[in-house]
Structures are given as structure tokens and as C-alpha cells.
C-alpha atoms as a PDB file:
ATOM      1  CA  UNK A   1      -2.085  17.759  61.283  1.00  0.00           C
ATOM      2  CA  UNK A   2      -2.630  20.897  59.995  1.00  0.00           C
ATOM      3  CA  UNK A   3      -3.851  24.579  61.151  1.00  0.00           C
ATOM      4  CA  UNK A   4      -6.337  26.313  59.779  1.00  0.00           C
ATOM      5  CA  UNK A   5      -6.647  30.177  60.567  1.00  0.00           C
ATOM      6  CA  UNK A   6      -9.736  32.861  59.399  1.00  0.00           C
ATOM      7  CA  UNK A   7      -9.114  36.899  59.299  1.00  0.00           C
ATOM      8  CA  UNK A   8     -11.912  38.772  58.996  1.00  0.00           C
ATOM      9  CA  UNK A   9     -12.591  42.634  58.655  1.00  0.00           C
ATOM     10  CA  UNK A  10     -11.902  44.038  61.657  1.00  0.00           C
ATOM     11  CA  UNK A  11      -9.115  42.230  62.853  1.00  0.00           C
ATOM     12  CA  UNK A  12      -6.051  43.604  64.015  1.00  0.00           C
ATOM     13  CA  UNK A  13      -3.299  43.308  61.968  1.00  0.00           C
ATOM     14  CA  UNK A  14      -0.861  42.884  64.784  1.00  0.00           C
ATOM     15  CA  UNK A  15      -2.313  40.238  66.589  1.00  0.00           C
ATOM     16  CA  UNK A  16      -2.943  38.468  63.275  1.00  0.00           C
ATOM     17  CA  UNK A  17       1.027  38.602  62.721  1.00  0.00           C
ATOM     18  CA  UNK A  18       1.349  37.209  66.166  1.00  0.00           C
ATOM     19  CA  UNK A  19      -1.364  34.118  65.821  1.00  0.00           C
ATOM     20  CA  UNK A  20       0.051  33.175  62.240  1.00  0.00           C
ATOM     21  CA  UNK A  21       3.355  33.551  63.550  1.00  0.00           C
ATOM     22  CA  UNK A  22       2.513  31.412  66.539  1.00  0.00           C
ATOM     23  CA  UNK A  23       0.938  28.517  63.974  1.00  0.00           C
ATOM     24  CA  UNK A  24       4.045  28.537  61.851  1.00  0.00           C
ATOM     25  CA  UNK A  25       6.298  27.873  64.885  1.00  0.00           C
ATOM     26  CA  UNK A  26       3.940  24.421  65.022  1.00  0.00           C
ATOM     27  CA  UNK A  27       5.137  20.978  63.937  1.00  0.00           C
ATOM     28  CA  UNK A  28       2.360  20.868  61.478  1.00  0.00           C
ATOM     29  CA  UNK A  29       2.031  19.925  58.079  1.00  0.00           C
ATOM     30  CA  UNK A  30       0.222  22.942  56.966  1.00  0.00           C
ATOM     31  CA  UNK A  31      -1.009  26.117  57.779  1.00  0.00           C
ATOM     32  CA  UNK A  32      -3.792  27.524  55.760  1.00  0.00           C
ATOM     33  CA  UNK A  33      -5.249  31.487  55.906  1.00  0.00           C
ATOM     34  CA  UNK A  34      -8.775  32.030  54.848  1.00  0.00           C
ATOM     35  CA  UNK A  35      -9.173  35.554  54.807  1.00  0.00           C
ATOM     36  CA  UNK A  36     -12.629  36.886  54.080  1.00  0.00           C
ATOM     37  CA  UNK A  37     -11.575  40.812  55.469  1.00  0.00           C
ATOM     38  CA  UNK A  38     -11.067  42.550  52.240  1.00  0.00           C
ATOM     39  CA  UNK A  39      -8.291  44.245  53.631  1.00  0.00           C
ATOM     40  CA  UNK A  40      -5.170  45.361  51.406  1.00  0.00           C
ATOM     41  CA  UNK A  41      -2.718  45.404  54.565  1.00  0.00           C
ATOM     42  CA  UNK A  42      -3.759  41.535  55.663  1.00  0.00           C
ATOM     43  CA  UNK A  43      -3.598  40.254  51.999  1.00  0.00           C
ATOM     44  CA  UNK A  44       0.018  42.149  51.582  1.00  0.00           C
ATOM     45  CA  UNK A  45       1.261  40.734  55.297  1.00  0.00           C
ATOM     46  CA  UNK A  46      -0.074  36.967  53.883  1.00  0.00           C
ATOM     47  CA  UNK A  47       1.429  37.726  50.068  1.00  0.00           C
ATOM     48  CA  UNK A  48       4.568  38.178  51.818  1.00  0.00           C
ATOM     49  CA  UNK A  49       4.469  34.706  53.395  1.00  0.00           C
ATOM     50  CA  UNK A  50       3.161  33.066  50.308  1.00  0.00           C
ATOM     51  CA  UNK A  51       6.119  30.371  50.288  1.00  0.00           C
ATOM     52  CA  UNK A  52       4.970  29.307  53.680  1.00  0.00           C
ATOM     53  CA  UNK A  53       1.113  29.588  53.861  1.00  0.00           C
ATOM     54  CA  UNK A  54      -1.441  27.940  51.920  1.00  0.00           C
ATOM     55  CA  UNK A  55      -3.425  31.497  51.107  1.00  0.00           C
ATOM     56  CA  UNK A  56      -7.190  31.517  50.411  1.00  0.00           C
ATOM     57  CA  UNK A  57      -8.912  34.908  49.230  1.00  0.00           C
ATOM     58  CA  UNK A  58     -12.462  35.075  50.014  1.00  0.00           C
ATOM     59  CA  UNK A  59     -15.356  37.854  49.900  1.00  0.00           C
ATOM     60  CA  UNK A  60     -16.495  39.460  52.853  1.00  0.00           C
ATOM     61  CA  UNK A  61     -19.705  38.219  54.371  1.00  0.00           C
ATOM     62  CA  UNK A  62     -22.658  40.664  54.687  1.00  0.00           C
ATOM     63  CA  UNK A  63     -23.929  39.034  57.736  1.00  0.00           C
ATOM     64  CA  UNK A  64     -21.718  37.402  60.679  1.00  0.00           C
ATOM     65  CA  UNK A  65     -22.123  33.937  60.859  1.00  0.00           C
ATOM     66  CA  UNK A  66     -19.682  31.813  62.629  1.00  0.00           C
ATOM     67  CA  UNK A  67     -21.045  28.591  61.807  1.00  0.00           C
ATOM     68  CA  UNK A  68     -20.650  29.238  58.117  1.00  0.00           C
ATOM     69  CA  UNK A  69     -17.311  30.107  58.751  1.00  0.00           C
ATOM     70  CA  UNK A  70     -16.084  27.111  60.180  1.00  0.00           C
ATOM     71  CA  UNK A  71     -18.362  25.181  57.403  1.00  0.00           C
ATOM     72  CA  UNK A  72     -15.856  27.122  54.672  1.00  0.00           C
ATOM     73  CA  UNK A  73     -12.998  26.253  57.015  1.00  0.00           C
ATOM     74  CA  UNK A  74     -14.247  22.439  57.127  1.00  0.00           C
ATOM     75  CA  UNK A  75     -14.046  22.330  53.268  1.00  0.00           C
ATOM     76  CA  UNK A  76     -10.489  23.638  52.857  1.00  0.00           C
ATOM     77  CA  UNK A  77      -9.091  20.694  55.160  1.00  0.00           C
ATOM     78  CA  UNK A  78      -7.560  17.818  53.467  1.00  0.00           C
ATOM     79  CA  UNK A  79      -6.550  16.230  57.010  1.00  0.00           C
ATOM     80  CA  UNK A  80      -8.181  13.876  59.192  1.00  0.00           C
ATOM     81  CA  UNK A  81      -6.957  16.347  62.448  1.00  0.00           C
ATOM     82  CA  UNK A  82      -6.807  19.839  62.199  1.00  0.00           C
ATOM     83  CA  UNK A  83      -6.516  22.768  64.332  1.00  0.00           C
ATOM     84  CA  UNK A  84      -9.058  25.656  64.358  1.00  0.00           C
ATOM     85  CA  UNK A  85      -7.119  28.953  65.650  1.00  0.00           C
ATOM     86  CA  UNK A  86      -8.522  32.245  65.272  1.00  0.00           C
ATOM     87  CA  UNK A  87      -6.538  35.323  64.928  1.00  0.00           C
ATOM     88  CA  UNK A  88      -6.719  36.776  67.997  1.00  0.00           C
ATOM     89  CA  UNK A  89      -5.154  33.568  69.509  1.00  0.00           C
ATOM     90  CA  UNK A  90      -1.762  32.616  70.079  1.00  0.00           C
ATOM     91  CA  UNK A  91      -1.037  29.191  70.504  1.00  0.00           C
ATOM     92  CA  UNK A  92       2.084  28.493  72.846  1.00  0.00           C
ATOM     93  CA  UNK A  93       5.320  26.965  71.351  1.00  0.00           C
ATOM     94  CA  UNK A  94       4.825  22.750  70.380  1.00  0.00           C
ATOM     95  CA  UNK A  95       1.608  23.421  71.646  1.00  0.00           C
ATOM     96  CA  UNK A  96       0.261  21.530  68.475  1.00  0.00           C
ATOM     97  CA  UNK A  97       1.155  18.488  69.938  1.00  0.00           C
ATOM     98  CA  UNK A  98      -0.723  18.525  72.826  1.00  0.00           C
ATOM     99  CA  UNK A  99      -3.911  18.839  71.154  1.00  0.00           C
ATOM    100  CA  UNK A 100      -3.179  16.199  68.268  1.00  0.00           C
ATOM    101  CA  UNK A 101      -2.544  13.605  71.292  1.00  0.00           C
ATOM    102  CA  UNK A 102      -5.694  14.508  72.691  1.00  0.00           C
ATOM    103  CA  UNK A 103      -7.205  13.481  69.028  1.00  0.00           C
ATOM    104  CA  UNK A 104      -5.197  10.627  68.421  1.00  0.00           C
ATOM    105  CA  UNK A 105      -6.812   8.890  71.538  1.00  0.00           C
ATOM    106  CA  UNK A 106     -10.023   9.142  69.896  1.00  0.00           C
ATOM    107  CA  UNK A 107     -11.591  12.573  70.966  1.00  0.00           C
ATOM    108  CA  UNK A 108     -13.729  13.966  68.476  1.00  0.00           C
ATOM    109  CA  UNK A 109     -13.566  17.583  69.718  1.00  0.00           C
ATOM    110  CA  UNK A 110     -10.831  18.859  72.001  1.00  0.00           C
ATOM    111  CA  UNK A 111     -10.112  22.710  73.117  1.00  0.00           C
ATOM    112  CA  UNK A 112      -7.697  24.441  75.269  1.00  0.00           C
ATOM    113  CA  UNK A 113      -9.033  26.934  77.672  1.00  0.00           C
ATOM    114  CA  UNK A 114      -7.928  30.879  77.179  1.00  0.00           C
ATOM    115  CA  UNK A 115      -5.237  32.715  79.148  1.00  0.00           C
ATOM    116  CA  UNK A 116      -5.380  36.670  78.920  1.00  0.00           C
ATOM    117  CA  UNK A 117      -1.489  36.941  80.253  1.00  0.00           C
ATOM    118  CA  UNK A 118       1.978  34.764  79.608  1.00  0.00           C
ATOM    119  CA  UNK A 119       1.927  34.120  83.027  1.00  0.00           C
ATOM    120  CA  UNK A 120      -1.546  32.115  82.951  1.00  0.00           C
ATOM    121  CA  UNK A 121      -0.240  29.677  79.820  1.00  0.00           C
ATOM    122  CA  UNK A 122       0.195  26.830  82.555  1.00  0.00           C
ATOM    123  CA  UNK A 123      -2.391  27.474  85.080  1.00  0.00           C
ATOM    124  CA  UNK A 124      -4.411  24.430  85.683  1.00  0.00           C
ATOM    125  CA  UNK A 125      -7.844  24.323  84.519  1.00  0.00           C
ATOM    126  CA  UNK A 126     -10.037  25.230  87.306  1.00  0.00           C
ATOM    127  CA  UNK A 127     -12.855  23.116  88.873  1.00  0.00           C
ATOM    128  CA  UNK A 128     -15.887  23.903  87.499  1.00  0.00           C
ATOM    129  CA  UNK A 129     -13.690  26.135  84.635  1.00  0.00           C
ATOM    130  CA  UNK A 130     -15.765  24.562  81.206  1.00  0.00           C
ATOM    131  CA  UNK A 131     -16.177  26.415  78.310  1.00  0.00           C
ATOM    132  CA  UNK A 132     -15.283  24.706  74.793  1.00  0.00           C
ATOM    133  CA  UNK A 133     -14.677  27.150  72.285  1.00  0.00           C
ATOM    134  CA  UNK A 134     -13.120  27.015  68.395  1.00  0.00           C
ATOM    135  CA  UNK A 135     -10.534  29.804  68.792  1.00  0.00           C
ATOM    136  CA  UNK A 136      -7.829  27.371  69.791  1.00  0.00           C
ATOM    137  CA  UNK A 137      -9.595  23.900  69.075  1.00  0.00           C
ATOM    138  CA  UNK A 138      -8.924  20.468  67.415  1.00  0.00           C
ATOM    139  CA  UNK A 139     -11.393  18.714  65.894  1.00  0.00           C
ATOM    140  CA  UNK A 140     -11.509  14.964  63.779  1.00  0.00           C
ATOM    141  CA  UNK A 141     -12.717  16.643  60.545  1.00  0.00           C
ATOM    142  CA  UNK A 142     -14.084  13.289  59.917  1.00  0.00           C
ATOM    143  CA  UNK A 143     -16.933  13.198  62.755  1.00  0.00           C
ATOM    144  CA  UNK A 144     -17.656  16.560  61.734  1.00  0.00           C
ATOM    145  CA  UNK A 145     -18.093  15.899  58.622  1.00  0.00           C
ATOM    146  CA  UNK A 146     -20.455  12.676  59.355  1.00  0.00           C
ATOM    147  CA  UNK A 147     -22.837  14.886  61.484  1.00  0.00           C
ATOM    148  CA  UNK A 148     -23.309  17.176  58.312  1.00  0.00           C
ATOM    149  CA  UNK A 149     -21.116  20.215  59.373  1.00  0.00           C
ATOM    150  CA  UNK A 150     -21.915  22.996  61.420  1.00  0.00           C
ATOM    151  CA  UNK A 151     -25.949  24.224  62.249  1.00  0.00           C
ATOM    152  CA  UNK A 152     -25.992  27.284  60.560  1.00  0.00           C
ATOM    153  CA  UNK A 153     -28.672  28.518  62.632  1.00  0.00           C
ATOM    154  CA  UNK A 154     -26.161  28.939  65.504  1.00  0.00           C
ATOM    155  CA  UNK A 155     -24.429  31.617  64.157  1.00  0.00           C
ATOM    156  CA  UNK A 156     -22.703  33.010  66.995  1.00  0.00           C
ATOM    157  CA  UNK A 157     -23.054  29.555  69.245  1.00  0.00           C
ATOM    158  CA  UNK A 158     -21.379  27.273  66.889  1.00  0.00           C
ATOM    159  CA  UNK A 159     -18.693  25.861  69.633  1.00  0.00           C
ATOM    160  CA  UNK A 160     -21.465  25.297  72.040  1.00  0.00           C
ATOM    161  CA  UNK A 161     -23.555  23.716  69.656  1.00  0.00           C
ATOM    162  CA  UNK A 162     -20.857  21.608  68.156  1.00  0.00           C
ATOM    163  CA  UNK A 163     -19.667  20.506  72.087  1.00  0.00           C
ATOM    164  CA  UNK A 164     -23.597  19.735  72.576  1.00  0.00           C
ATOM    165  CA  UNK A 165     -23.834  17.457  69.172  1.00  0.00           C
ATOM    166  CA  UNK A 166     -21.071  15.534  69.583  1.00  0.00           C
ATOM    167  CA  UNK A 167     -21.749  14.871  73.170  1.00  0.00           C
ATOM    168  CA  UNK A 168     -25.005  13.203  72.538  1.00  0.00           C
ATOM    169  CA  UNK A 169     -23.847  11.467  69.932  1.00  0.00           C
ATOM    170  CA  UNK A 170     -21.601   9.500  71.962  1.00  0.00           C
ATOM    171  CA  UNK A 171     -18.438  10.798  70.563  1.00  0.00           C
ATOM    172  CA  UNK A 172     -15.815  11.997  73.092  1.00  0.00           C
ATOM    173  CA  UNK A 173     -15.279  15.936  73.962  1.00  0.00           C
ATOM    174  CA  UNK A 174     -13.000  17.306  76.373  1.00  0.00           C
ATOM    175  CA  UNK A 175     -10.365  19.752  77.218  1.00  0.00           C
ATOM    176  CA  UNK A 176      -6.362  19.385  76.530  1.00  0.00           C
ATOM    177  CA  UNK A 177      -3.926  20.427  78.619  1.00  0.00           C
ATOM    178  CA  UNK A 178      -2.114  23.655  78.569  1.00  0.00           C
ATOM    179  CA  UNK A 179      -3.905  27.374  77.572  1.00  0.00           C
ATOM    180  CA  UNK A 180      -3.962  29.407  74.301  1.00  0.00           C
ATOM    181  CA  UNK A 181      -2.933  33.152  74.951  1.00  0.00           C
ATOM    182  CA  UNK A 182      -5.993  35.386  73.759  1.00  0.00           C
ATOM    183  CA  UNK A 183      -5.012  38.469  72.859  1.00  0.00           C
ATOM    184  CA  UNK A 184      -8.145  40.159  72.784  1.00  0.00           C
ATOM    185  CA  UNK A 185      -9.149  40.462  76.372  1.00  0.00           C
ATOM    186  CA  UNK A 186     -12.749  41.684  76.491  1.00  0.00           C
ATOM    187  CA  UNK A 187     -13.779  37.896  77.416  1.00  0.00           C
ATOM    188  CA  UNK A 188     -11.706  38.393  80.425  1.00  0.00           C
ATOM    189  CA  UNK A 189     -13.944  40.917  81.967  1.00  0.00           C
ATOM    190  CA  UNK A 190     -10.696  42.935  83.642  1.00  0.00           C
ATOM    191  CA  UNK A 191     -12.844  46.335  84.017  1.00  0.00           C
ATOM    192  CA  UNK A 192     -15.795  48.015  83.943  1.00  0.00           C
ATOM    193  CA  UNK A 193     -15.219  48.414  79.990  1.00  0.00           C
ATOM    194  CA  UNK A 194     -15.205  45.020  78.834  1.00  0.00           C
ATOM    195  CA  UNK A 195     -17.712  43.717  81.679  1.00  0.00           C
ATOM    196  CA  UNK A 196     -20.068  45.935  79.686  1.00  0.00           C
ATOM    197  CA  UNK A 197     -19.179  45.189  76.371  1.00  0.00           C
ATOM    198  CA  UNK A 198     -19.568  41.400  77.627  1.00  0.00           C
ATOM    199  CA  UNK A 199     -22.989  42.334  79.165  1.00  0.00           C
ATOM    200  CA  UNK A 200     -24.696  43.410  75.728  1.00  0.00           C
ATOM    201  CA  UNK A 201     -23.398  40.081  74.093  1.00  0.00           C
ATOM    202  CA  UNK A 202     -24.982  38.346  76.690  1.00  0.00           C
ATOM    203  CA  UNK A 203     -28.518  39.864  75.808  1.00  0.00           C
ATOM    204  CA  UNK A 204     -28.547  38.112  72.803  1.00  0.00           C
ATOM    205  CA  UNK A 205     -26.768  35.076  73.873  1.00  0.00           C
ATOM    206  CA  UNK A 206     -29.933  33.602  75.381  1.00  0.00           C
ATOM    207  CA  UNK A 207     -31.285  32.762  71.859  1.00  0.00           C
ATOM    208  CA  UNK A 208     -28.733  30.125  71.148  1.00  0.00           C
ATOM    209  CA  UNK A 209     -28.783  28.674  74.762  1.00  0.00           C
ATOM    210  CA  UNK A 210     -32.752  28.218  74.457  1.00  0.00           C
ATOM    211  CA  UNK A 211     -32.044  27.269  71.164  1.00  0.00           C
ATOM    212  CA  UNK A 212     -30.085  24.031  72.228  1.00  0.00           C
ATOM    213  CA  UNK A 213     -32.865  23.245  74.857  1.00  0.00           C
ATOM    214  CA  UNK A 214     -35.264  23.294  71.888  1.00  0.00           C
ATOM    215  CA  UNK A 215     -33.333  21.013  70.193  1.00  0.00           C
ATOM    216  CA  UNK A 216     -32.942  18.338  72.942  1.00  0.00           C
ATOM    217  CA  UNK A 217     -29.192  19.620  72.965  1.00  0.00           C
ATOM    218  CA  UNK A 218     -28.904  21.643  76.442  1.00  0.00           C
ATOM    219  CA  UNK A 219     -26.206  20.790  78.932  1.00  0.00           C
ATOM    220  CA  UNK A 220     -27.119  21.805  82.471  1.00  0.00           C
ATOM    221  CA  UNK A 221     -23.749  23.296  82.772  1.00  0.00           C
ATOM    222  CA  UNK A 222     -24.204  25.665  80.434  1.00  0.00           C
ATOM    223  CA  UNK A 223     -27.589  26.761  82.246  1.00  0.00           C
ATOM    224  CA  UNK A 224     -26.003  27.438  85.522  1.00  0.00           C
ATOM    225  CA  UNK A 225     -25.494  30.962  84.979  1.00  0.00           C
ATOM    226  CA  UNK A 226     -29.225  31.316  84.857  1.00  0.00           C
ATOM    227  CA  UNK A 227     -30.109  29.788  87.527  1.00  0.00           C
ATOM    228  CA  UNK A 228     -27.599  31.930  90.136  1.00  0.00           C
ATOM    229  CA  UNK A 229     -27.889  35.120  88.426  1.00  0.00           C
ATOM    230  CA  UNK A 230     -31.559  34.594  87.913  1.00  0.00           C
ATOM    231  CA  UNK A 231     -31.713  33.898  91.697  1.00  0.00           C
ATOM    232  CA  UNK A 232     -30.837  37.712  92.060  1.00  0.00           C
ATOM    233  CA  UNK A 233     -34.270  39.050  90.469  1.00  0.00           C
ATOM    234  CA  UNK A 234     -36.478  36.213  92.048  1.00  0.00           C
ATOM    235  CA  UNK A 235     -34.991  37.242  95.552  1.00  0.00           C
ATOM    236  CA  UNK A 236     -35.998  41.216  94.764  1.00  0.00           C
ATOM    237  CA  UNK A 237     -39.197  40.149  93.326  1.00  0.00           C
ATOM    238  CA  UNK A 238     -39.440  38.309  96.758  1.00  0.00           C
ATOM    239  CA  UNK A 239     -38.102  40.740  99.108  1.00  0.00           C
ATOM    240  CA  UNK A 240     -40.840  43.395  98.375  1.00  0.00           C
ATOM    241  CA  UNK A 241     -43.047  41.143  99.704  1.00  0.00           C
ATOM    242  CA  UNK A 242     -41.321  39.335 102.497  1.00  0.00           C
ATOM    243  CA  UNK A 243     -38.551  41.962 102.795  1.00  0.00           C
ATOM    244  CA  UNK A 244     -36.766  39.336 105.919  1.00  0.00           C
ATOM    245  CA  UNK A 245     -35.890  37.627 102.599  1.00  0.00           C
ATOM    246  CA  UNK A 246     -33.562  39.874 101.411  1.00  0.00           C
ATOM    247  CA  UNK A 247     -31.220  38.342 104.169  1.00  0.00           C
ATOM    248  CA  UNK A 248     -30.451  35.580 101.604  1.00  0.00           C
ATOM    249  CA  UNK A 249     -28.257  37.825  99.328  1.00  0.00           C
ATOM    250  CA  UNK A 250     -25.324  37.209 101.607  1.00  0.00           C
ATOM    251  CA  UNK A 251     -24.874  33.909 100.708  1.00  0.00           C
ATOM    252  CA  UNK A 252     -25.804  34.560  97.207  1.00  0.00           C
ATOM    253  CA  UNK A 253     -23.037  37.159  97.349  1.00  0.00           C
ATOM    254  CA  UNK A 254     -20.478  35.223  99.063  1.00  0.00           C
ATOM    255  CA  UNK A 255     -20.683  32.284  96.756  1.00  0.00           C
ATOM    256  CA  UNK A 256     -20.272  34.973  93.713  1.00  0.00           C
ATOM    257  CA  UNK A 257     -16.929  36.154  95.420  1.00  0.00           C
ATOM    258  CA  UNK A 258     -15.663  32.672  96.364  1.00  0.00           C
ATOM    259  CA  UNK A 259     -16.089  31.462  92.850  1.00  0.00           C
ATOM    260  CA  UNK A 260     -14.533  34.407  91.394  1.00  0.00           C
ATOM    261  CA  UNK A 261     -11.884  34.310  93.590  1.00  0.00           C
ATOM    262  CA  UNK A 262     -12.278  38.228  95.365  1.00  0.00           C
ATOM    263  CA  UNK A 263     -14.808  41.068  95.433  1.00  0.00           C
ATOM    264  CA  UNK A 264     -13.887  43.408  92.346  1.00  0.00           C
ATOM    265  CA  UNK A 265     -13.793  40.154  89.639  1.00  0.00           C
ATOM    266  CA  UNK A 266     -17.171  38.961  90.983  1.00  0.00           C
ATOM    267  CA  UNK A 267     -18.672  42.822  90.366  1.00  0.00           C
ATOM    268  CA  UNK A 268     -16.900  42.459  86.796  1.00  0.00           C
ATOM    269  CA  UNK A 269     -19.198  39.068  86.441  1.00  0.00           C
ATOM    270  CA  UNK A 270     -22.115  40.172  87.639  1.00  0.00           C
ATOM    271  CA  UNK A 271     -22.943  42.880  85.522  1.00  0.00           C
ATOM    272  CA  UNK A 272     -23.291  40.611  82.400  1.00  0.00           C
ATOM    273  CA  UNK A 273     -24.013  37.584  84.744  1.00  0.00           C
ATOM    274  CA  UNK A 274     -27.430  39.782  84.912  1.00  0.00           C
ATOM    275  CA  UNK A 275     -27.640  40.633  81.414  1.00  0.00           C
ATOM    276  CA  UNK A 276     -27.678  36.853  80.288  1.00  0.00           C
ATOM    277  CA  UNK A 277     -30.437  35.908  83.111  1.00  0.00           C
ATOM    278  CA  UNK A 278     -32.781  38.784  81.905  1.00  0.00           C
ATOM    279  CA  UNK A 279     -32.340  37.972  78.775  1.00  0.00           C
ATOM    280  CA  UNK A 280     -34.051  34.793  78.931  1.00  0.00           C
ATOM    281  CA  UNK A 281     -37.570  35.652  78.015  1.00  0.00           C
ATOM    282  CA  UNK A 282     -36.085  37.227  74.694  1.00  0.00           C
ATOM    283  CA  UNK A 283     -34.338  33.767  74.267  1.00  0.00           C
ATOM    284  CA  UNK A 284     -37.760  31.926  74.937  1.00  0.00           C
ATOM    285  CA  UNK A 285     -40.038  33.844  72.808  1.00  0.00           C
ATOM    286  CA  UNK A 286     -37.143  34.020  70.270  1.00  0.00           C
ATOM    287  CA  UNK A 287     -37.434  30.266  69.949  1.00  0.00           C
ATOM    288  CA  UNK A 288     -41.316  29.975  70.482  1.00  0.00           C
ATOM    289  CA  UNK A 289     -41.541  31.971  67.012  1.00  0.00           C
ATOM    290  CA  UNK A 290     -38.850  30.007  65.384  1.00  0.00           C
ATOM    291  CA  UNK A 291     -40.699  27.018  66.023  1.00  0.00           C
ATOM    292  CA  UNK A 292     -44.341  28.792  65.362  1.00  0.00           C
ATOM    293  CA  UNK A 293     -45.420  27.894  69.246  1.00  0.00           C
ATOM    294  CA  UNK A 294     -47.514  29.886  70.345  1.00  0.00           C
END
């Protein structure tokens, strides 16, 4: 087993000290730094750990592409089980072990969910709580490898996509137990900053989403969101019509605050709730052209 860590540009330097930190704490056999950021205060923090990293220098890449990434991170393994963990990610003490059981019964891709405080480490993963991502991930570099990598195309989806792939394939994904501590907390949606911040990434987001349905890969959990946020401009479009309508935003609105668990953390959803479900035509013409439907 072995961890595998990338620091771009625009990292933070001290919550790259706390994720490598956090990997070297691991009972792994390795833990490797690919550092594309072109930064001369991350490549003098990992020069001074030289005797316990395996250090790889890279250039800078002129266009974001996540996929690619974890392509370049694919190619430095030389295990059959390794650990993605991104920099903004700490992963709890012996943590490591957790998600190498999880591979060593035979899951291809396994993930732990993200906690924004210590106090949220051991929460249980919540019904209906399902989102696989790669910034504290395990993966059999083998299966990977046999599907042909990451789809380059998804370039800021590649987590999604991979959970998708695999899935059809037949091979086994799921969730391990236990959460990584993300130190960034703009996923978390705690005010009106980040909720906004979350809301523009969403406008794009649709691309990749459509993207999978084009490519027979869509899983109808990850089209939920659509559906009940999307439920919010059908029932205006209705209600100027047949204004008695309108009467059905109070369930709409009570299911919102039940799932989110109180009033202010479903307003801190909604906002880019309705950013991703008007951002679906983008992601459907998006896709029509890639395909040259017209």
C-alpha cells in the first residue's frame, strides 16, 4: 500500500504540511509527492523531507485537468493498492487501514466521505449521503489500469466518471468506513460565501453529468438534484398560470429542510441546488455539439 499525494499552484502550504504529515503517520509502504505547482516554498517544505518522501518535480499545467492528473498519478504507482489523497485532505490516524481492507475484499474503487470538523471524523455516513470522490480514495491500480485510465474528457468529473465505469463494468465500488478531514471547506456550504462560490461550479458541472448520460454511464442518483431543484422552476413556470399551484412549494420546502437537517443549511443548498438545475440546457447543448447532434 502506498499513498500518493498531488500539489498544485495554488495550494496552501499549510494544509499541504498537514495532509503529507497526515500520510506519513500511515502504515504504508510509501508516500509519493507529485508536485506540478512551481512553487519554491512547496519544493523547499518536500526537499526537507527528502529521506522520507518519494519526490516527483513536474511542470505546471496550462489548463486544469483532473483526469490527467490522476492519469500521471496512475503511472508513478508501483503497487497493486494505493491511496489517492489530495492536499487539502487529512486522513485520520491508521486510517490507511481501513481503506486497504475495503480493497483487499475485492473492491475496485473505495472512498471515504469528507468531514469539515474533528468532531465529524466518526459520524456515520448518512442515508442517502453518496458522493465518491478521489481526495481521500483507494483504488486497485490494476482495474484502472485494465479500463485504460482515466477519460480525459472529464476533466473536472473524473471521480464521478471513474465511480460510473467501474460500476457498469461489474467491478465493486463503495464507501469505507470512517471520514477524511477536508480542510478546505467551501464544499461544505457553511455560509453565504461558499454557497456561492459552490453555485458557479455548479453552472458548469452540468456538462460532465450530461456527459455520462451520453455515454450510457448516468446513475440516477447523481440526477436527483435535478429533478428536486428543477421542480422549483417548473412549479413558477406553473404557478403563473394556475397560481393555486404555488401551494405545492411547502412540501417542496419542507422536504429541502428535512433533508438538510434545519432551515439556514437548506438556504445554503439551495442557492447552488438552483444553479446546477438551470444549468442543464448548457449541459445538453454542450454535449449535442460534442457529439455533432443537431
Amino acid at each position: 500500500m502506498e499513498i500518493i499525494i498531488p500539489v498544485g499552484p495554488s495550494d496552501k502550504l499549510e494544509w499541504v504540511k498537514q495532509s503529507v504529515s497526515s500520510a506519513l503517520s500511515q502504515k504504508v509502504n510509501r508516500v509519493v509527492i507529485y508536485d506540478n505547482s512551481e512553487r519554491k516554498d512547496i519544493e523547499e517544505y518536500f526537499l526537507s523531507l527528502r529521506s522520507e518522501i518519494t519526490y516527483v518535480k513536474d511542470k505546471r499545467m496550462k489548463k486544469v485537468n483532473m483526469a490527467k492528473l490522476r492519469n500521471k498519478m496512475l503511472e508513478l504507482t508501483s503497487e497493486k493498492h494505493v491511496i489517492f489523497l489530495d492536499s487539502d485532505v487529512v486522513l485520520p490516524s491508521n486510517f490507511s487501514k481501513k481503506i486497504e481492507e475495503k480493497l483487499l475484499e475485492g473492491v475496485a474503487f473505495t472512498w471515504m466521505h469528507y468531514a469539515y470538523s474533528s468532531e465529524e471524523i466518526e459520524k456515520p455516513i448518512n442515508k442517502g449521503e453518496h458522493n465518491p470522490n478521489l481526495g481521500c480514495a483507494g483504488i486497485n491500480t490494476e482495474y484502472i489500469k485494465m479500463i485504460g485510465g482515466f477519460d480525459e474528457k472529464y476533466e473536472r468529473d473524473e471521480d464521478v466518471w471513474l465511480y460510473a465505469k467501474l460500476k457498469k463494468l461489474g467491478y465493486r465500488v463503495e464507501p469505507a468506513n470512517g471520514r477524511c478531514l477536508h480542510l478546505n471547506k467551501v464544499h461544505a456550504r457553511t455560509d453565504f460565501k461558499s454557497s456561492i462560490k459552490e453555485a458557479r461550479r455548479n453552472l458548469w458541472r452540468s456538462k460532465y453529468d450530461l456527459m455520462l448520460l451520453f455515454d450510457g454511464l448516468t446513475d440516477i442518483t447523481f440526477l436527483t438534484g435535478y429533478t428536486y431543484y428543477g421542480s422549483y422552476y417548473i412549479l413558477a413556470i406553473l404557478s403563473a398560470f394556475f397560481p393555486s399551484i404555488s401551494v405545492l412549494y411547502i412540501p417542496l420546502i419542507g422536504y429541502g429542510v428535512y433533508y438538510y437537517g434545519g432551515f439556514k443549511k437548506y438556504l445554503l443548498n439551495l442557492i447552488p441546488g438552483l444553479a446546477l438545475a438551470i444549468s442543464f440546457p448548457y449541459g445538453l447543448f454542450y454535449n449535442l455539439k460534442l457529439r455533432n447532434i443537431s
